[in-house]
N, C-alpha and C. Protein backbone atom coordinates (compact mmCIF):
# COMPACT_ATOMS: atom_id res chain seq x y z
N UNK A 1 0.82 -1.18 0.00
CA UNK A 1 0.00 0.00 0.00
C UNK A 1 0.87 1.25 0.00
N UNK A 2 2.13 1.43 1.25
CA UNK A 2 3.06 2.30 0.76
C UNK A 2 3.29 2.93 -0.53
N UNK A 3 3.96 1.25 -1.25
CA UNK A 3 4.47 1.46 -2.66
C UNK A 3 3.44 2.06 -3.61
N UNK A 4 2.43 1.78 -3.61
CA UNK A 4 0.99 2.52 -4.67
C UNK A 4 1.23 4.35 -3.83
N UNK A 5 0.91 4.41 -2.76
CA UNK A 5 0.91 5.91 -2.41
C UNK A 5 2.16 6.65 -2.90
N UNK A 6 3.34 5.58 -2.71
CA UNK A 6 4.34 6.70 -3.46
C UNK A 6 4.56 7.14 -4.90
N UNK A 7 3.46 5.67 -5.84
CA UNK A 7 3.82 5.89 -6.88
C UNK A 7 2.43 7.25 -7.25
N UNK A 8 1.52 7.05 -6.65
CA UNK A 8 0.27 7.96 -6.78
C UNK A 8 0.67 9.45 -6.58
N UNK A 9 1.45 9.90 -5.61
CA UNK A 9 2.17 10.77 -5.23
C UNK A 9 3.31 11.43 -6.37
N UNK A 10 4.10 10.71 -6.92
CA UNK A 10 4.59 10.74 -7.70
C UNK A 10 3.92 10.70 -9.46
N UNK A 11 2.35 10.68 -9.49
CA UNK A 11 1.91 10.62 -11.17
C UNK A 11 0.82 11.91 -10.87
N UNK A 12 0.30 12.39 -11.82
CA UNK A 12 -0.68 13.80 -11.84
C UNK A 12 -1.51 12.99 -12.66
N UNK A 13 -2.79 12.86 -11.48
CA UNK A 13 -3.92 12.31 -11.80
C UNK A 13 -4.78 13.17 -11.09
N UNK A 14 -6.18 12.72 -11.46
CA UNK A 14 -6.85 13.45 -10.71
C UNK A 14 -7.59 12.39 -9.37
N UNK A 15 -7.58 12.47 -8.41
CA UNK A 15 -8.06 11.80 -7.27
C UNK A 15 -9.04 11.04 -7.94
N UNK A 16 -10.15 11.62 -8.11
CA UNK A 16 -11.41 11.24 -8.62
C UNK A 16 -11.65 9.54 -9.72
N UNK A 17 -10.21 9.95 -10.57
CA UNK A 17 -10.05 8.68 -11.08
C UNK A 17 -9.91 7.63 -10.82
N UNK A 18 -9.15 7.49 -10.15
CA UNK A 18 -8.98 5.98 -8.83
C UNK A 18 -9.64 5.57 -8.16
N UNK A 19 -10.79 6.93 -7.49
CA UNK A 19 -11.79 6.36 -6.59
C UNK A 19 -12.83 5.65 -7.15
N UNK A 20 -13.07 6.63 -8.67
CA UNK A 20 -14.30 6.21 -9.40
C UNK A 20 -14.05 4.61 -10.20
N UNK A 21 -12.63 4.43 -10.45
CA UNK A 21 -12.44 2.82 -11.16
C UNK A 21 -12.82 1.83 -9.75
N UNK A 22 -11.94 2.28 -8.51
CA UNK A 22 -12.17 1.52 -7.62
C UNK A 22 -14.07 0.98 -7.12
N UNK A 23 -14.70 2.37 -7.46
CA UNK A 23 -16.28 1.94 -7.07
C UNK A 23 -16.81 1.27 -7.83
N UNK A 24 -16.35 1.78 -9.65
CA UNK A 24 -16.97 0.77 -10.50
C UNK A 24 -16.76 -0.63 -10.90
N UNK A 25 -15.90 -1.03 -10.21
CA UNK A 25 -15.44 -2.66 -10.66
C UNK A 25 -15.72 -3.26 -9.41
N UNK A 26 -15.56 -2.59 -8.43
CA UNK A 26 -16.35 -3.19 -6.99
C UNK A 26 -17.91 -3.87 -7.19
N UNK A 27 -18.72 -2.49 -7.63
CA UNK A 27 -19.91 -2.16 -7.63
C UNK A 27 -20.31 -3.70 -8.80
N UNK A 28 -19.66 -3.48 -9.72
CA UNK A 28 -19.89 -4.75 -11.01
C UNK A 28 -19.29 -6.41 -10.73
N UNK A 29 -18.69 -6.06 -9.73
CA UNK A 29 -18.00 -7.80 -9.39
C UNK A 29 -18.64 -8.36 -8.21
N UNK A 30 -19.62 -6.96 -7.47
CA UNK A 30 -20.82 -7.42 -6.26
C UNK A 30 -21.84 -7.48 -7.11
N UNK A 31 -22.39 -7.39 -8.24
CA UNK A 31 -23.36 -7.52 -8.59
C UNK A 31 -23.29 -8.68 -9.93
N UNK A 32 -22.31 -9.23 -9.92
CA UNK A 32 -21.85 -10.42 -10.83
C UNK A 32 -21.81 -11.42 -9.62
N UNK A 33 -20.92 -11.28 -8.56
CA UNK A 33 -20.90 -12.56 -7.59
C UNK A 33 -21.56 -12.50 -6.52
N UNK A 34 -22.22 -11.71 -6.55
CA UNK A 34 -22.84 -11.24 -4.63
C UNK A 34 -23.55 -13.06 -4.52
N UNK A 35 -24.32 -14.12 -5.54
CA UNK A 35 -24.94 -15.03 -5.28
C UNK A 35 -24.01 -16.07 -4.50
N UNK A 36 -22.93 -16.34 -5.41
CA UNK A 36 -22.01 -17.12 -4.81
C UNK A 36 -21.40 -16.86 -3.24
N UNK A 37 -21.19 -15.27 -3.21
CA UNK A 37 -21.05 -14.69 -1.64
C UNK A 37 -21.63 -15.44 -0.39
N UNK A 38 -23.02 -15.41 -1.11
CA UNK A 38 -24.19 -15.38 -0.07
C UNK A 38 -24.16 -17.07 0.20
N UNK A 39 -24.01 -17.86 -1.01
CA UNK A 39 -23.38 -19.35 -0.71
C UNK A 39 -22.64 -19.81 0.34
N UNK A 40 -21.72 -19.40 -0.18
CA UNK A 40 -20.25 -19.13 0.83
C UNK A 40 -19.97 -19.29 1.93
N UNK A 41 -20.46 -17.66 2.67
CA UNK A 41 -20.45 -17.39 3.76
C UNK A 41 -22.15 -17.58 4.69
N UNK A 42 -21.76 -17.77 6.01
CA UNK A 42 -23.23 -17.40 6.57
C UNK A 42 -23.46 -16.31 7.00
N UNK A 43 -23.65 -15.75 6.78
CA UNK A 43 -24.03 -13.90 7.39
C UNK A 43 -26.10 -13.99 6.77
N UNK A 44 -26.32 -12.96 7.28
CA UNK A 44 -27.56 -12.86 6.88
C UNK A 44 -28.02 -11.24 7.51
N UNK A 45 -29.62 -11.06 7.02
CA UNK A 45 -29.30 -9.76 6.60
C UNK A 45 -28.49 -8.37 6.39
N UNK A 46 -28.41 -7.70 6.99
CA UNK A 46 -27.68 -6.38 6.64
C UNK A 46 -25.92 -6.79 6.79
N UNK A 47 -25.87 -7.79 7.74
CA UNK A 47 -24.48 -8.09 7.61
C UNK A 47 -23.60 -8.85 6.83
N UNK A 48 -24.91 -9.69 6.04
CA UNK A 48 -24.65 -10.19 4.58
C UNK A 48 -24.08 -9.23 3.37
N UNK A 49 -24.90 -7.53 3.14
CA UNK A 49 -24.76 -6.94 2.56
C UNK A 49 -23.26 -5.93 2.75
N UNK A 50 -23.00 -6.15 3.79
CA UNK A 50 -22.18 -4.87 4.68
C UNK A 50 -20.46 -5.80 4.60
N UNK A 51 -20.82 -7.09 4.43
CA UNK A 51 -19.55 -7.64 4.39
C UNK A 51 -18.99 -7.98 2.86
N UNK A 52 -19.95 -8.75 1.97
CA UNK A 52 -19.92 -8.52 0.93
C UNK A 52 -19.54 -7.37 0.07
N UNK A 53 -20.17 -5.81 0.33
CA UNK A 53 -19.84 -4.95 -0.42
C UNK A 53 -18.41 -4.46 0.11
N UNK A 54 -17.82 -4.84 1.48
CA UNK A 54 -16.71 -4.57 1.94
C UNK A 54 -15.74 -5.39 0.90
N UNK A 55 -16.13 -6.66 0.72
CA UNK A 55 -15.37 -7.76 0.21
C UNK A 55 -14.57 -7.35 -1.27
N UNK A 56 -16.00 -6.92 -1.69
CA UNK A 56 -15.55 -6.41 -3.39
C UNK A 56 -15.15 -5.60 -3.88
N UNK A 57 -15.80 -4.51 -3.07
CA UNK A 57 -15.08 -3.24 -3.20
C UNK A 57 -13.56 -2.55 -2.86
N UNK A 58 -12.78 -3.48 -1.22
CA UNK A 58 -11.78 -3.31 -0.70
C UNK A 58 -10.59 -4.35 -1.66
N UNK A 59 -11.39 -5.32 -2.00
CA UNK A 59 -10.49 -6.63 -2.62
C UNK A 59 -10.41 -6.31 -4.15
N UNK A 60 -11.43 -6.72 -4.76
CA UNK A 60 -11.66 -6.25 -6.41
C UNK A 60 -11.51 -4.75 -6.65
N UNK A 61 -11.70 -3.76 -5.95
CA UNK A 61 -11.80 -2.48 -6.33
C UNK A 61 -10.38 -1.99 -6.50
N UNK A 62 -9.62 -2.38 -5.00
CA UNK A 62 -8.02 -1.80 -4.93
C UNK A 62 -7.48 -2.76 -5.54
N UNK A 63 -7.39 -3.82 -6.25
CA UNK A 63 -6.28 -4.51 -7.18
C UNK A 63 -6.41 -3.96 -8.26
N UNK A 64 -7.87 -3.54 -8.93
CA UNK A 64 -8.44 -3.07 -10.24
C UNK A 64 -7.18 -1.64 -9.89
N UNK A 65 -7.64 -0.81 -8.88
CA UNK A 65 -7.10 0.48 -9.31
C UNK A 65 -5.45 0.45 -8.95
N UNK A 66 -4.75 -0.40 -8.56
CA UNK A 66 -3.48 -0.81 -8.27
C UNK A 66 -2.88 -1.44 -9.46
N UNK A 67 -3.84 -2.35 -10.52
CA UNK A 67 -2.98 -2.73 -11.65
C UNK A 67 -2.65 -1.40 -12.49
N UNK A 68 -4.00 -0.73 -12.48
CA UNK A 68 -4.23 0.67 -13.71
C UNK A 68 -3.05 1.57 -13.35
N UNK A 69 -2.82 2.12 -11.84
CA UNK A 69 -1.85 2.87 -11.01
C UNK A 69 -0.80 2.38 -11.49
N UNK A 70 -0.15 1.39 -11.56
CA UNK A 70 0.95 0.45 -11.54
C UNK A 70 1.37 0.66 -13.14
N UNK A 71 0.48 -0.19 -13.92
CA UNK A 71 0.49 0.30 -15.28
C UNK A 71 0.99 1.11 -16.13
N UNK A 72 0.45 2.01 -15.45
CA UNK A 72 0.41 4.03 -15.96
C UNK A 72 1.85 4.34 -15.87
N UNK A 73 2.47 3.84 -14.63
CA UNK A 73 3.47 3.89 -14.16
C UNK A 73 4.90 3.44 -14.83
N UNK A 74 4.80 2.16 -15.03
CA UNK A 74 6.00 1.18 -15.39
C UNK A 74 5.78 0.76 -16.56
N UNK A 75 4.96 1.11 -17.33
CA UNK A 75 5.07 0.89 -19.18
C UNK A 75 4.99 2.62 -19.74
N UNK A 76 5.56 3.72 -18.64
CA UNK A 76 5.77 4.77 -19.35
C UNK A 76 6.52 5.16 -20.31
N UNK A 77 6.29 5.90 -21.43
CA UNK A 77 7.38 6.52 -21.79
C UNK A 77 8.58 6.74 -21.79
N UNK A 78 9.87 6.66 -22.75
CA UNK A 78 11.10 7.22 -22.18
C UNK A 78 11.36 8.75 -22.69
N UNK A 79 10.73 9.31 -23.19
CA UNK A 79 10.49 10.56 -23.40
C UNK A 79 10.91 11.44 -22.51
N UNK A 80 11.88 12.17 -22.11
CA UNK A 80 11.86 13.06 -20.72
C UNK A 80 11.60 14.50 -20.84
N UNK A 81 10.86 15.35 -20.23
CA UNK A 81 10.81 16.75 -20.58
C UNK A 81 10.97 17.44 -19.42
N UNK A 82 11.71 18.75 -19.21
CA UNK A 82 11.80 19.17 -17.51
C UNK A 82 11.71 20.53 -17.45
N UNK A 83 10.72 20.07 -16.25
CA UNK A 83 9.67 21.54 -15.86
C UNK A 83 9.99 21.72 -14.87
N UNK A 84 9.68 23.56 -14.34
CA UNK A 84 10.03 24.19 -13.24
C UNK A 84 8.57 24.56 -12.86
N UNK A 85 7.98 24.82 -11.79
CA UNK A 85 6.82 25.54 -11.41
C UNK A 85 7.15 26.16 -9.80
N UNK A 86 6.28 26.75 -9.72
CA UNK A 86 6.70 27.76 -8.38
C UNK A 86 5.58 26.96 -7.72
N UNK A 87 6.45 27.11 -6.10
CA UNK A 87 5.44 26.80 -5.30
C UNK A 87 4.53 27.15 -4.47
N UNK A 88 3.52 27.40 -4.15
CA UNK A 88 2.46 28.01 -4.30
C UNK A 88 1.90 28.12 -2.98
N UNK A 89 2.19 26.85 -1.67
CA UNK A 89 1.78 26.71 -0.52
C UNK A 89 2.65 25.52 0.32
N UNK A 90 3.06 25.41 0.91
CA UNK A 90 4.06 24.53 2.00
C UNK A 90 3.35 24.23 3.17
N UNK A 91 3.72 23.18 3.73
CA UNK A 91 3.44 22.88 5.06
C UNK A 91 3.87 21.53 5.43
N UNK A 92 4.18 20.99 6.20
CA UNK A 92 4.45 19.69 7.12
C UNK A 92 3.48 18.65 6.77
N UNK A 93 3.91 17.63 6.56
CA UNK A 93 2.93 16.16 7.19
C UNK A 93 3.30 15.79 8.50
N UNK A 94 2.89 15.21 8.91
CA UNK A 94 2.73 14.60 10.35
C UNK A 94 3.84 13.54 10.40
N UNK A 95 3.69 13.29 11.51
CA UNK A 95 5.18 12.41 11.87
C UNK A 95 4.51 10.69 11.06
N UNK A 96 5.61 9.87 10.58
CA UNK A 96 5.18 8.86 9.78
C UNK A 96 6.26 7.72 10.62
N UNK A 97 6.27 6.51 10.02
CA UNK A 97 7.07 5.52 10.54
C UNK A 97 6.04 4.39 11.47
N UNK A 98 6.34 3.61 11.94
CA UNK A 98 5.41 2.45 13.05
C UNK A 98 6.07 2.70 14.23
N UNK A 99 6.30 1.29 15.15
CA UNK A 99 6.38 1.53 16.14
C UNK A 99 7.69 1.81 16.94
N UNK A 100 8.75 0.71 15.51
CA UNK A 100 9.90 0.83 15.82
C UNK A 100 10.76 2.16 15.21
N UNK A 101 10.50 2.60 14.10
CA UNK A 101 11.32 3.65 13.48
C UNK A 101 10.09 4.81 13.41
N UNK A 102 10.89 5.85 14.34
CA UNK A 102 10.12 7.39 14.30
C UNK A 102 10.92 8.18 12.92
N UNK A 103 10.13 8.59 11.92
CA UNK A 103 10.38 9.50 11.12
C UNK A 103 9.86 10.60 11.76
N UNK A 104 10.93 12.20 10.95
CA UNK A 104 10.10 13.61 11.31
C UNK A 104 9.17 13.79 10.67
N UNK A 105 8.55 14.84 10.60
CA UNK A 105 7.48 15.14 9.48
C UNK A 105 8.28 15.62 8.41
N UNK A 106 7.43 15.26 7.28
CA UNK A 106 8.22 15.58 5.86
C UNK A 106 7.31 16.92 5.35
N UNK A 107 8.30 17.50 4.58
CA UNK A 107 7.82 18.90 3.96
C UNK A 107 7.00 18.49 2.77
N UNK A 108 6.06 19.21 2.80
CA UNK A 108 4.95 19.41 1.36
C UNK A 108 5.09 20.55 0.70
N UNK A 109 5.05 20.46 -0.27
CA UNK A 109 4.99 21.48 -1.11
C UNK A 109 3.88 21.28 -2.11
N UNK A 110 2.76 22.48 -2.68
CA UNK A 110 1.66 22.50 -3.39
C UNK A 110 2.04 23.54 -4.64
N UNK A 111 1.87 23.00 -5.71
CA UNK A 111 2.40 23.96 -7.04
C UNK A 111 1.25 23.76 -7.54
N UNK A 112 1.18 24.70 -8.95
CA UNK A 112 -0.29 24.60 -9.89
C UNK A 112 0.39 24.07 -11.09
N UNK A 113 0.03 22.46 -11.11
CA UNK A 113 0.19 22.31 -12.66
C UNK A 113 -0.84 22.16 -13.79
N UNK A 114 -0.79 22.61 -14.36
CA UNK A 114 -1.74 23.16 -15.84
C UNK A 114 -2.98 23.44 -14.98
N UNK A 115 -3.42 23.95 -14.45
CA UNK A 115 -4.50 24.34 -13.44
C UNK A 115 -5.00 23.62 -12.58
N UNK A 116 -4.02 22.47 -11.86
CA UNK A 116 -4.26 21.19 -11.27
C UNK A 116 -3.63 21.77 -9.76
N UNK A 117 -3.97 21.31 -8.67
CA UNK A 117 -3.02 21.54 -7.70
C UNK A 117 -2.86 20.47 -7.44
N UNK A 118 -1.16 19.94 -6.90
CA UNK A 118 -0.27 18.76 -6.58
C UNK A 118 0.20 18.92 -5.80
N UNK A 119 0.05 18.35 -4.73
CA UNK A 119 1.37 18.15 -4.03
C UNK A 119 2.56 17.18 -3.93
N UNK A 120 3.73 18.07 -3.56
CA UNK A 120 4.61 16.89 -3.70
C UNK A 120 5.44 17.16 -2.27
N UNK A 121 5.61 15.30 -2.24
CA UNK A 121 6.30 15.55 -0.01
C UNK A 121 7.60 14.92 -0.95
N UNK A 122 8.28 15.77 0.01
CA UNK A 122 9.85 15.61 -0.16
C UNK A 122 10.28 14.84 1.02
N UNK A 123 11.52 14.54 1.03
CA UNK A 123 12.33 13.90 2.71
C UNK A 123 12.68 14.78 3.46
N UNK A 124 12.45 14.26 5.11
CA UNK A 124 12.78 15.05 6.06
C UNK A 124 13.87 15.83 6.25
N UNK A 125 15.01 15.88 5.11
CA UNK A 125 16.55 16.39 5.45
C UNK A 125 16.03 17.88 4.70
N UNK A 126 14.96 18.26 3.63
CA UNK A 126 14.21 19.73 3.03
C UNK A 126 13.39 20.32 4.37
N UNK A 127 13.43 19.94 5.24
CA UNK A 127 12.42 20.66 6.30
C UNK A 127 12.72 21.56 6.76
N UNK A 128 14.26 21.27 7.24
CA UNK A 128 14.85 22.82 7.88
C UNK A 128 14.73 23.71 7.12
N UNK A 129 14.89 23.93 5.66
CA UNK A 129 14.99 25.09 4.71
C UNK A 129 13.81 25.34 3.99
N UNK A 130 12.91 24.66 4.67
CA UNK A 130 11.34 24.63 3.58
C UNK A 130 11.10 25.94 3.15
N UNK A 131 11.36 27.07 4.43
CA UNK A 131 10.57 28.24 3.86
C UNK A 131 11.09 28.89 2.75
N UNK A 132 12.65 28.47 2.18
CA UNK A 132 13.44 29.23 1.57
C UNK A 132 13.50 28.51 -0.17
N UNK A 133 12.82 27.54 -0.01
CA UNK A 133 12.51 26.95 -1.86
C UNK A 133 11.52 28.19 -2.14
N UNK A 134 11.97 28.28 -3.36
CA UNK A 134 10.62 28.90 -4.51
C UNK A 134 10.01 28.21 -5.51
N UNK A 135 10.77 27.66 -6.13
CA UNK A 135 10.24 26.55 -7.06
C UNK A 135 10.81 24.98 -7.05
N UNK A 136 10.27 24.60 -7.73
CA UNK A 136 10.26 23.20 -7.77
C UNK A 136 10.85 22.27 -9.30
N UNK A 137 11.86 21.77 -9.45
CA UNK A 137 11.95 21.59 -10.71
C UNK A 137 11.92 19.98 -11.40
N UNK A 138 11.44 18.94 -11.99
CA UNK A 138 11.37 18.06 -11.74
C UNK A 138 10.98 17.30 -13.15
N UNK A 139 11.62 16.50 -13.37
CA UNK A 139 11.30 15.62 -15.34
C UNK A 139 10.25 14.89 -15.14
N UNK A 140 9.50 15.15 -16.32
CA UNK A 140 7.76 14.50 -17.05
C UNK A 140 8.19 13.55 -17.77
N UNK A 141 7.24 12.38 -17.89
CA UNK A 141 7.19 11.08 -18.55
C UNK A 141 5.83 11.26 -19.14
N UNK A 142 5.18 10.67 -20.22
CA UNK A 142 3.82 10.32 -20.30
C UNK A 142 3.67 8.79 -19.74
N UNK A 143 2.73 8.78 -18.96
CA UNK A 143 2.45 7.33 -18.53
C UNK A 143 1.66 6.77 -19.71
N UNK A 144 1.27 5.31 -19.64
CA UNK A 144 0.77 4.43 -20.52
C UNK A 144 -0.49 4.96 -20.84
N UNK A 145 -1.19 5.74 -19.87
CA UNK A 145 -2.49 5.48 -20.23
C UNK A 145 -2.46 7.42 -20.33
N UNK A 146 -1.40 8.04 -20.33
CA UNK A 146 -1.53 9.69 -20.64
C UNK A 146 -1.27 10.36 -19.62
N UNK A 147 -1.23 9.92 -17.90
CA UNK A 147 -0.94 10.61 -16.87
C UNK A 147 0.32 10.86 -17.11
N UNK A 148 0.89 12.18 -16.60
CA UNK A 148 2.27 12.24 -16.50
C UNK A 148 2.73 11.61 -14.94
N UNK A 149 4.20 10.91 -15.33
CA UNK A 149 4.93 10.62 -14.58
C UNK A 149 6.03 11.95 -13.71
N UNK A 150 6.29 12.02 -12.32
CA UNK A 150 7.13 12.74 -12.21
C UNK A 150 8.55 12.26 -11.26
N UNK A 151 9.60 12.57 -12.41
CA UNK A 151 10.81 12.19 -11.79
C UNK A 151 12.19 13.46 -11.08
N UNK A 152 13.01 12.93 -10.56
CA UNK A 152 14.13 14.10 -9.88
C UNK A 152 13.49 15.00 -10.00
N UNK A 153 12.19 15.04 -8.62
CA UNK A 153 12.47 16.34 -8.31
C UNK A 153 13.23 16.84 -7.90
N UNK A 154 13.33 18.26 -7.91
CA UNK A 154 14.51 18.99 -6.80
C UNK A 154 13.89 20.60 -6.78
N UNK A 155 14.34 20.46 -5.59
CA UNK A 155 13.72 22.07 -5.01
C UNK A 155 14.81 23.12 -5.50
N UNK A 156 14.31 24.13 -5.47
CA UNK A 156 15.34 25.61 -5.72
C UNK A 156 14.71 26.67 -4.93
């Protein structure tokens, strides 16, 4: 799950896309197998419905939008093109890591690309100097399916 957030983080999509593949192949693989479900397992009313739509939607939905993510990703382009954009709004994420390794919070940075807002989190060693980047400069890929890919960033 990491690995998908960093690659999601790293492509300019629009949110909306992922959520909406994830509902629609959920929504169509509960309403193709929900019979066999109900075979299956014993649950019965509402918790029949409540586990099932969990089933298809969490299982079938995030592999559907994890192959497409993945995809987009690793049959990109070798095309490279490199863009600068200014950055537009900053702030911290929250402290990350489990139980054994404490990370700091990592710096965000929010730019406007083609009238899109993105953010992109950098590593904790950009934090001390966050306030002092202006722009952001970083190489475009076209992904497989048209998202751009984004590689080396680097702050200025």
């Amino acid at each position: 799950m990491i690995w998908q957030i960093n690659i999601y983080r790293n492509t300019i999509i629009d949110l909306v896309i992922p959520i909406g593949l994830l509902l629609i192949v959920g929504i169509l693989v509960f309403i193709m197998d929900f019979k066999n479900f109900k075979k299956t397992y014993n649950y019965n009313g509402i918790g029949l419905y409540f586990y099932a739509s969990m089933h298809y939607l969490i299982g079938f939905g995030f592999i559907a939008c994890s192959i497409f993510i993945l995809t987009n990703y690793y049959l990109a382009d070798s095309n490279i093109k490199t863009e600068s954009y200014e950055i537009i709004d900053r702030y911290e994420l929250g402290e990350g890591g489990g139980r054994k390794i404490k990370r700091g919070p990592k710096p965000a940075f929010v730019i406007n690309y083609n009238g899109h807002k993105k953010e992109l989190v950098f590593y904790t060693q950009y934090l001390e100097n966050m306030n002092s980047y202006k722009t952001v400069e970083f190489d475009t890929r076209n992904g497989f399916f048209g998202f751009k890919i984004l590689e080396n960033k680097k702050l200025n």
